[in-house]
Every structure is written in structure tokens, then in C-alpha cells.
Protein backbone atom coordinates (compact mmCIF):
# COMPACT_ATOMS: atom_id res chain seq x y z
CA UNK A 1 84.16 128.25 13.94
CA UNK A 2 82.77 131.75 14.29
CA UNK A 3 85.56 132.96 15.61
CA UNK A 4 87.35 131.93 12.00
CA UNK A 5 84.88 133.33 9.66
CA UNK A 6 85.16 136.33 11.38
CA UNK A 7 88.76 136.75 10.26
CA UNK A 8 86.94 136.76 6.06
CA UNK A 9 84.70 139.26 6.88
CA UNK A 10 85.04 142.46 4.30
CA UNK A 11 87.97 140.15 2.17
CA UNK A 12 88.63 139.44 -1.03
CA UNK A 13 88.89 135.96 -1.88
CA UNK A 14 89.58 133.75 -4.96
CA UNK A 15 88.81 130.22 -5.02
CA UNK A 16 89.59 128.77 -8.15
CA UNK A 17 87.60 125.36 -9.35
CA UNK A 18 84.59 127.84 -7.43
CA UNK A 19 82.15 125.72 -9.59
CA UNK A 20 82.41 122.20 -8.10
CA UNK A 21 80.93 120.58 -5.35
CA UNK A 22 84.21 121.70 -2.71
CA UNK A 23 84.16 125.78 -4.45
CA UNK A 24 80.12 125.97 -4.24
CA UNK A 25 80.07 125.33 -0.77
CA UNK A 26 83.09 127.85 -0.07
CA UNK A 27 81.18 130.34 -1.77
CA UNK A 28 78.16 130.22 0.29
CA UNK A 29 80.24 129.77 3.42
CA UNK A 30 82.42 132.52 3.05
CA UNK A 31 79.14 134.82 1.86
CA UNK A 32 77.35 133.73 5.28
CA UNK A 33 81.08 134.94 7.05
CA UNK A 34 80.37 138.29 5.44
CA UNK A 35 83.15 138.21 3.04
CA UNK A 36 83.17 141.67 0.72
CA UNK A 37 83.96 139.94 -2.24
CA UNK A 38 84.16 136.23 -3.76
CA UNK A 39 85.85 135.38 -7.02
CA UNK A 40 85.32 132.40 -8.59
CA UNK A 41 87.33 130.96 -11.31
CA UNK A 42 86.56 127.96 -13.73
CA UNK A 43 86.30 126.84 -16.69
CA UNK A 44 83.25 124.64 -16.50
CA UNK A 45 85.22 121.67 -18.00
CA UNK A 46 83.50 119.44 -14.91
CA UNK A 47 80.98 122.06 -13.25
CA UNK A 48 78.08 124.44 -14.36
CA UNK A 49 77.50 127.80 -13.85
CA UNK A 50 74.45 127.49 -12.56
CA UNK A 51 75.97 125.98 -9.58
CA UNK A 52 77.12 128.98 -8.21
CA UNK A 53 75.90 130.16 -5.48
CA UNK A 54 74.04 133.85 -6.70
CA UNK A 55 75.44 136.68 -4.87
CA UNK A 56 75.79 140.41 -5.61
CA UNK A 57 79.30 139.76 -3.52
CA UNK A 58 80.25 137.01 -6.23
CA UNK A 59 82.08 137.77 -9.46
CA UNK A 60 82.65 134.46 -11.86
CA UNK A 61 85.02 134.41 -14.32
CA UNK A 62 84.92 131.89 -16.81
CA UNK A 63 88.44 130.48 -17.19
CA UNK A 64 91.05 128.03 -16.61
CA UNK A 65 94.34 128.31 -14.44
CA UNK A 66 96.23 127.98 -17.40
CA UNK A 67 95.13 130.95 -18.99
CA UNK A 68 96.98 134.57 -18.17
CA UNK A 69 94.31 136.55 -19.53
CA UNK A 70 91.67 134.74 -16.66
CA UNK A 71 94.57 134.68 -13.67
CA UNK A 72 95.09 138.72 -14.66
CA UNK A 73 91.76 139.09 -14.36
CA UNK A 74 91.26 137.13 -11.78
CA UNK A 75 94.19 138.73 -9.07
CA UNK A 76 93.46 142.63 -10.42
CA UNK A 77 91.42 142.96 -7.65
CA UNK A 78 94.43 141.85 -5.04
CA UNK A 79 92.54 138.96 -3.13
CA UNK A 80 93.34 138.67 0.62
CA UNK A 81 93.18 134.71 0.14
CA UNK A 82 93.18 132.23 -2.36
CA UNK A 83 91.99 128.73 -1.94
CA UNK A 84 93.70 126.59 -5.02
CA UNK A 85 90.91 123.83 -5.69
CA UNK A 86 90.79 123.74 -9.63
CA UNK A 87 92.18 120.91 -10.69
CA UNK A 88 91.90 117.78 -13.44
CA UNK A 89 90.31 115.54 -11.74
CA UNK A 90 89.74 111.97 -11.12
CA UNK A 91 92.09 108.81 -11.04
CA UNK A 92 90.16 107.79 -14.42
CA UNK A 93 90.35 110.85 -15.99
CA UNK A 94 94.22 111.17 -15.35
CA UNK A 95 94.79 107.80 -17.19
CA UNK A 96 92.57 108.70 -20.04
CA UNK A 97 94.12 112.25 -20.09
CA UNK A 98 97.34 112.31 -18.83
CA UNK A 99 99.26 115.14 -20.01
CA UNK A 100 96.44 117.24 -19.82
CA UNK A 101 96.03 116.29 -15.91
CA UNK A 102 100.25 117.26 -15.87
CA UNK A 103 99.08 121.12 -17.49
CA UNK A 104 96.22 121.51 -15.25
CA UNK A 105 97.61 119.98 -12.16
CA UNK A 106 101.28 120.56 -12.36
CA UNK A 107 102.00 123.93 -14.46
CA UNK A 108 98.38 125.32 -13.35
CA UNK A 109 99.00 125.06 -9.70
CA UNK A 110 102.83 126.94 -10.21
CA UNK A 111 100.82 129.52 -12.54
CA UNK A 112 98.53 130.19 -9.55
CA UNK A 113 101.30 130.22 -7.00
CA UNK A 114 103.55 132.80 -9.13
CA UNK A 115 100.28 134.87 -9.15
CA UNK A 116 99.61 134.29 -5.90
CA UNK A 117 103.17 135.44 -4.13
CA UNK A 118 103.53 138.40 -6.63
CA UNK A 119 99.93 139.51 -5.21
CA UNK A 120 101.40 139.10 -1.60
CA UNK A 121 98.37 137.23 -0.44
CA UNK A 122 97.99 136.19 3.26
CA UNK A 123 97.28 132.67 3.00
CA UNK A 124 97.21 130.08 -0.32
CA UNK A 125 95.27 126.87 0.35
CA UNK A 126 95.85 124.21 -1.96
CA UNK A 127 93.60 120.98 -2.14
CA UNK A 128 95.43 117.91 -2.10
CA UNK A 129 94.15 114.48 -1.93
CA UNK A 130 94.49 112.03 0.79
CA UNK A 131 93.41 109.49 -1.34
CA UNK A 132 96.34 109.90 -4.11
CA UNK A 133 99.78 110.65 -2.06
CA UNK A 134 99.35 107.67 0.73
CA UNK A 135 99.69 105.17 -2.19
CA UNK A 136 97.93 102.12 -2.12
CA UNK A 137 100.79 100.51 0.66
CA UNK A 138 100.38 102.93 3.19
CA UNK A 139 99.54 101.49 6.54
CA UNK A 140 95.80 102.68 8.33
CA UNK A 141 95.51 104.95 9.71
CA UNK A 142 96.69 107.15 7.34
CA UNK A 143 98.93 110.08 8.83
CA UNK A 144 99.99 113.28 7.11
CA UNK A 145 104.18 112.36 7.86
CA UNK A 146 103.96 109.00 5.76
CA UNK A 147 103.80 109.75 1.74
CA UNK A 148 104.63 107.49 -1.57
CA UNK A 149 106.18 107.22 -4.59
CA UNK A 150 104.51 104.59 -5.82
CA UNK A 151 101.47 106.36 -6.67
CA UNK A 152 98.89 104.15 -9.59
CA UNK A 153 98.12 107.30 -11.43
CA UNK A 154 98.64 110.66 -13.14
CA UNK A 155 96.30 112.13 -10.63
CA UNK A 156 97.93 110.65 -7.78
CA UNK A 157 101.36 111.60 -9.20
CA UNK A 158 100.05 115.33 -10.22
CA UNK A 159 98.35 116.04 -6.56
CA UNK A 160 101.87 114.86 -5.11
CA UNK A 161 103.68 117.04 -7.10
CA UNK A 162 101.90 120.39 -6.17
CA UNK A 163 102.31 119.56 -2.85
CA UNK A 164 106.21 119.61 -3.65
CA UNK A 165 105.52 122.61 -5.11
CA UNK A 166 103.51 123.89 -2.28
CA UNK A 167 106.91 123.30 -0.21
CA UNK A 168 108.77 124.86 -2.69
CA UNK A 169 107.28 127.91 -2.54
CA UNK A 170 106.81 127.87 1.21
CA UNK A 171 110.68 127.34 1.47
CA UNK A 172 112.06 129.63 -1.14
CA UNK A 173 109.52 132.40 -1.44
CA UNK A 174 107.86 132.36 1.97
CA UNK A 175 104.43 131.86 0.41
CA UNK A 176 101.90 131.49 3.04
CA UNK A 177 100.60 128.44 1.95
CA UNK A 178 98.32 125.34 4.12
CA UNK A 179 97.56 121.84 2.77
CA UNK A 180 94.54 120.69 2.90
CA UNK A 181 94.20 116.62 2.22
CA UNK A 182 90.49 116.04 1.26
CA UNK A 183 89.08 112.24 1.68
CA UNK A 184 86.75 111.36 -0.56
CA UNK A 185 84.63 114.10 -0.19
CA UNK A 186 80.45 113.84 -0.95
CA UNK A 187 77.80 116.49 -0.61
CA UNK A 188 75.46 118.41 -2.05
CA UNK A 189 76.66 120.68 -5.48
CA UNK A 190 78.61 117.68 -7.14
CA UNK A 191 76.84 116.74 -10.35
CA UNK A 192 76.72 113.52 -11.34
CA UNK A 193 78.64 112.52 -14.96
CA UNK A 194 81.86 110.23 -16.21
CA UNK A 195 84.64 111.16 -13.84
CA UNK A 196 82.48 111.95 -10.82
CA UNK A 197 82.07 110.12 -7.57
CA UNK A 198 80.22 107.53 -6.75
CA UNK A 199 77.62 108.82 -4.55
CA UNK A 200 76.34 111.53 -6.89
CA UNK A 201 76.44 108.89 -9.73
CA UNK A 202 74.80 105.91 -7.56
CA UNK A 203 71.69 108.49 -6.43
CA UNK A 204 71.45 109.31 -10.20
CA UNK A 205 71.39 105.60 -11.77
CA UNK A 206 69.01 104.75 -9.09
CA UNK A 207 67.14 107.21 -9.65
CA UNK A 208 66.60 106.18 -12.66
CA UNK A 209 65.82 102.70 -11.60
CA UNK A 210 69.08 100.89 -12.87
CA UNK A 211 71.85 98.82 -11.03
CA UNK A 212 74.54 100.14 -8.91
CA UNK A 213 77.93 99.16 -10.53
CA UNK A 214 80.35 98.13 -8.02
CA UNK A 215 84.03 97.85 -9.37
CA UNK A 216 85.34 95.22 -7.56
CA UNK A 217 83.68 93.32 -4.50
CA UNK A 218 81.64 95.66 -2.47
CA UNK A 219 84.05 95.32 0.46
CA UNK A 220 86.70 98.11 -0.35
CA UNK A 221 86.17 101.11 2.21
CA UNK A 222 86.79 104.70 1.66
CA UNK A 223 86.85 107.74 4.09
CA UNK A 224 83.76 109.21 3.37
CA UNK A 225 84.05 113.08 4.22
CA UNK A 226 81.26 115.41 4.02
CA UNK A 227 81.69 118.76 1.93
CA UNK A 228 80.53 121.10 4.97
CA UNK A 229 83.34 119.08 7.29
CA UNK A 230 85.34 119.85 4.50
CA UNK A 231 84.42 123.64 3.99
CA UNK A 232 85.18 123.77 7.23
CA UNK A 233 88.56 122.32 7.73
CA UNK A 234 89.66 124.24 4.59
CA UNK A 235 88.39 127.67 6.10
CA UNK A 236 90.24 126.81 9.47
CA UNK A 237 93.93 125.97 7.23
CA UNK A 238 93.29 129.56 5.53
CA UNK A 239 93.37 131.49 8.75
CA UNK A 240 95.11 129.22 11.44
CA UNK A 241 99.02 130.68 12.02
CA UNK A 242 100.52 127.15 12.38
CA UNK A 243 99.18 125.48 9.36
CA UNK A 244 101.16 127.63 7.28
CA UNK A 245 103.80 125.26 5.57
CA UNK A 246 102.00 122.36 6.80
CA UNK A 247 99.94 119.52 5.74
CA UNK A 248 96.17 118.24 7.28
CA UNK A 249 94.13 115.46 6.34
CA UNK A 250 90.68 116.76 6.34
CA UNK A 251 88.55 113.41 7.04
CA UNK A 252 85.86 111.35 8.67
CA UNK A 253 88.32 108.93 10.16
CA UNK A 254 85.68 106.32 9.77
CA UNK A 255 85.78 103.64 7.00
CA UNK A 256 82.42 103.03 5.10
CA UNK A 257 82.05 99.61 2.80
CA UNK A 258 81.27 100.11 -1.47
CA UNK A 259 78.46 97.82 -0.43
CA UNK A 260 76.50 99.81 2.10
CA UNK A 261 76.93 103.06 0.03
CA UNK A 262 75.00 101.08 -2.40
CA UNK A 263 72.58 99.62 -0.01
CA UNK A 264 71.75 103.12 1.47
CA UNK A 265 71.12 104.96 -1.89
CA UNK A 266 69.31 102.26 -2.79
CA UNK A 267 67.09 102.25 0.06
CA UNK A 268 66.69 106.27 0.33
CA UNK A 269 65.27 106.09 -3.16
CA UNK A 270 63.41 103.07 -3.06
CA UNK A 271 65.34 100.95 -5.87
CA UNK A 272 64.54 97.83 -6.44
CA UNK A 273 67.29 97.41 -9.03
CA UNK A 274 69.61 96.32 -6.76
CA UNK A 275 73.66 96.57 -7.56
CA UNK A 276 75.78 94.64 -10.30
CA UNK A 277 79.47 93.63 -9.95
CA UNK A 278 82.24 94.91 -12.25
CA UNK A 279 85.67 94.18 -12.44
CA UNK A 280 88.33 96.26 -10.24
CA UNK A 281 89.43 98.68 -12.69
CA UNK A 282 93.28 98.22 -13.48
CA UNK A 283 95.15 101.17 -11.62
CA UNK A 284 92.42 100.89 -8.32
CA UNK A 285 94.89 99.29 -6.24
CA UNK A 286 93.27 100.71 -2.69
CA UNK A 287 90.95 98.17 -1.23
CA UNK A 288 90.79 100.22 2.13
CA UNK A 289 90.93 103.95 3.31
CA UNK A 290 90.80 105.64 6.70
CA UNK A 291 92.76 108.46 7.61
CA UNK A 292 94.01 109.68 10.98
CA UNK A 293 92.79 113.16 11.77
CA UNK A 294 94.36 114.01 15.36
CA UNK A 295 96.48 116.44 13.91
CA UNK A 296 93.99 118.78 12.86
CA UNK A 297 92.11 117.81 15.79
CA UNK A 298 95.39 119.46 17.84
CA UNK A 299 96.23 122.15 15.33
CA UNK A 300 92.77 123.42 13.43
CA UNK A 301 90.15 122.28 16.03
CA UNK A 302 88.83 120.53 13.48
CA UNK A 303 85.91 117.93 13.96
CA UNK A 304 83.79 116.58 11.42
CA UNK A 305 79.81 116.14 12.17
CA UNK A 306 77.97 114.48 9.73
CA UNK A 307 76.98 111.38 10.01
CA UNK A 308 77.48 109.43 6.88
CA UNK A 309 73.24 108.18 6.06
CA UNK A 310 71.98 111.63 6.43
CA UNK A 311 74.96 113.14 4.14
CA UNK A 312 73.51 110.73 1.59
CA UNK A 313 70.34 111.46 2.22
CA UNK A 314 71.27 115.49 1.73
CA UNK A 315 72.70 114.86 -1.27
CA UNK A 316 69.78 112.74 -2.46
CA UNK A 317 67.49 115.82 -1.59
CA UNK A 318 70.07 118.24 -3.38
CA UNK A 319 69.81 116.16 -7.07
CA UNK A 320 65.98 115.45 -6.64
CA UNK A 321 65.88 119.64 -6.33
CA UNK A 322 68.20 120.33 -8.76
CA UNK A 323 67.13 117.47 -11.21
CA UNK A 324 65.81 119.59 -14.50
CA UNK A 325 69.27 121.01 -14.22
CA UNK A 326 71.14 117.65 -13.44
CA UNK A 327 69.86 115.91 -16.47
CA UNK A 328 70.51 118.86 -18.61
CA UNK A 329 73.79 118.84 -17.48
CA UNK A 330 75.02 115.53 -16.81
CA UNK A 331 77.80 114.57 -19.24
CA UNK A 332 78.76 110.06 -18.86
């Protein structure tokens, strides 16, 4: 990987969505790779400032893709890359919100793309989700050449349709642009709250001594994915020459039961309050997940590491460190 983050050192990059759990971690890797400058943009609808990494290389601009004054501001300094991770997100969220996710996920992406070619950057990568254009029909393991149109929400729909975009611009502009399809993606810097993911909100509740809810029957698997795997895969697609154009599930490849994500928070933090069952919310149509990652194995070297108890157990250590600021913070 060295060999990569050598290829930031002295750039200027943007990430937008620099706030969240994915853009946190960027941050701090691409400081560590020496970058000269970091820009962060978001508009703290689903992050905090304080999580942020604190750099004198780090400029944060409060803002949302939607707005020209923050994009102006945020490409006047002519970033090298840009790594499009803002988005409105969660399946929920989408279906409670649903022409806002369109604005933020649809015309937000093209706003940042127009920016982005007109700045003649080197490399755009955009964050798509594995877990939204496979469908819930897709057969396991899930490979990058098989995508649906029978999606069972905006968000699915919306992360889809930048990818079209993505191509779009690829094919008519040239616009350096990678793909990068995150699975389910944990780790530390993703504070718990409505709309969040289930790890950071199962440490919190049991934390607090309460029940794990469990939407459905505890046997549905998802491809866990830890964020530094992730950091990593998404710093390989922003510098590798073949993954221009080109789309890489960034995953585990390992399938990991509702039920045992319970079981292990519950036994890292000592709670006794066991889980309760809920019924499968409406539009949750995947009962399994597990991608194929061969190739970016072939084409990014890429090869995730952590093993899926001690991620847990790193984020349970990030929230117990972080928790004055957590339940300040915390919006369900």
C-alpha cells in the first residue's frame, strides 16, 4: 500500500461527506501519506465536526453538494483528487425522504462531477453501494458485471443512478472516474443515531443496558467490511490506471449472521439485556449478502484484514472514548 500513498503525497484532495465514518478515516489516511492539503466538505446533516480528524493540512468547509457557493469554494484551490462520498443516506432514510435522497444523490453527484471535469482532476472516486445495485435477486456471490432494476428503495435507485452517471461522464467527457462498491461498512468514526448502522447503534443501546432490536429473524447475513479495508480499497481505485471507468466491490467476502453481531456486542460490553425481535421492515427484501472480491484482488491488490470480533471490539473502544461527545451528539 505504500507504494499508493506515495502517489498523495504533497496533493490536494477533496473528499466530500469528509465528516462520516468512510471521510474521517480518509482524512487521517491520506494525512499519514503526507498529503499537502485535505478538504473536507459537509454539511453535518449525519456527522459532527468534531469528528474530523485535526490537522493544520485540513481545511473543512461546512456545506452541502448542492450548494455552488460551498463546491466554488471547495474546487478554488484545484484539487488533484476528489473522492465523492457525501451522500443521503440509508435505505430508511430514502423512503422517509425521498426526493430529498433524488437532490442529494442524483443532482449532487452531477453537481460534483461538472465541478470536477471543469477542474481537470486526475481521478474522481465515487462511493457506491454494493448493498443497493445487486437488488435483493442477485445470485451470491455478488459480482460487479451483474446489476438490477428492481431495486426496494430510493437509496438503492439513487446509488444506481450515479453510477450511470459515473459512466456517463467517463464516456462522454473522459472524466477519470473509479467505482468503489462499499459493503456494509463498520468502524470506528460512525456515530450512532436514526439512520445509522447497526453496529454503532447495537454498542450504544447496550451500552446503555437495553435490548438489541433485530428486524426480522437474526439469520439474515451481511458483508461486514471494515472502514480501514475500506480506506484502503478506495485509496487504491484513486490511483490505480485500470480502475478508471470501472467498477470494484470493496468487501469482506465473508457473510456474518444479525444474530452473532448481536451476540458479540453483547458480550464485549457485558449486556445482560439480551436482543428483542422486530418485524422485517417492509422494503428489507435482502435476507443474505456476500460479495465476490477477486476482481479487485486481480486489479487493486486489494485484501481486506480485519477480522470481524476485533472490528467490533475497535469500534466499541472508539464510542466508549468518544462517549461525552456521542451522547451529545446522537440524534434517534
Amino acid at each position: 500500500m505504500d507504494e499508493y500513498k506515495r502517489e498523495y503525497s504533497g496533493k490536494h484532495i477533496l473528499i466530500t461527506g469528509g465528516a462520516g465514518c468512510i471521510g474521517s478515516n480518509l482524512t487521517k489516511a491520506l494525512i499519514e501519506a503526507e498529503a499537502g492539503r485535505v478538504t473536507v466538505l459537509d454539511d453535518l446533516s449525519a456527522a459532527e465536526k468534531w469528528n474530523i480528524p485535526v490537522s493544520p493540512k485540513v481545511d473543512f468547509i461546512e456545506g452541502s453538494v448542492l450548494d455552488e457557493n460551498a463546491l466554488k469554494q471547495a474546487f478554488s484551490g484545484k484539487p488533484d483528487f476528489v473522492f465523492h462520498l457525501a451522500a443521503h443516506f440509508a435505505n430508511q432514510n430514502s423512503v422517509d425522504h425521498p426526493e430529498l435522497d433524488l437532490l442529494v444523490n442524483g443532482q449532487g453527484t452531477i453537481k460534483i462531477f461538472e465541478y470536477s471535469r471543469r477542474s481537470v482532476v486526475s481521478r474522481v472516486v465515487f462511493a457506491s453501494s454494493g448493498c443497493s445495485v445487486y437488488g435483493s435477486r442477485a445470485p451470491l456471490p455478488l459480482k460487479e458485471d451483474f446489476v438490477s432494476l428492481h431495486l426496494d428503495t430510493p437509496y438503492q435507485i439513487t446509488k444506481l443512478l450515479g453510477e450511470l452517471y459515473c459512466n456517463f461522464y467517463y464516456n462522454y467527457y473522459h472524466l477519470p472516474v473509479a467505482i468503489a462498491r462499499f459493503f456494509n461498512v463498520y468502524g470506528p468514526g460512525e456515530i450512532p443515531g436514526a439512520y445509522r448502522n447497526v453496529i454503532p447503534n447495537f454498542i450504544y443501546k447496550a451500552l446503555h443496558k437495553k435490548p438489541l432490536p433485530i428486524t426480522g429473524t437474526g439469520e439474515e447475513t451481511r458483508d461486514y467490511t471494515f472502514v480501514e479495508d475500506i480506506v484502503n480499497g478506495t485509496l487504491r481505485l484513486g490511483i490505480v490506471p485500470e480502475a478508471v471507468g470501472d467498477a470494484f466491490n470493496l468487501a469482506s467476502e465473508k457473510e456474518t449472521r444479525t444474530i452473532d453481531v448481536a451476540n458479540i456486542v453483547n458480550e464485549i460490553t457485558g449486556n445482560d439485556a439480551g436482543v428483542e425481535y422486530l418485524p422485517r421492515r417492509d422494503w428489507d427484501q435482502i435476507t443474505r449478502r456476500r460479495a465476490s472480491i477477486k476482481k479487485a484482488r486481480r486489479v487493486l491488490g486489494y485484501e481486506p484484514e480485519m477480522e470481524f470480533a476485533e472490528g467490533v471490539r475497535r469500534v466499541y473502544d472508539w464510542i466508549v472514548a468518544n462517549l461525552e461527545n456521542i451522547e451529545a451528539t446522537a440524534r434517534f
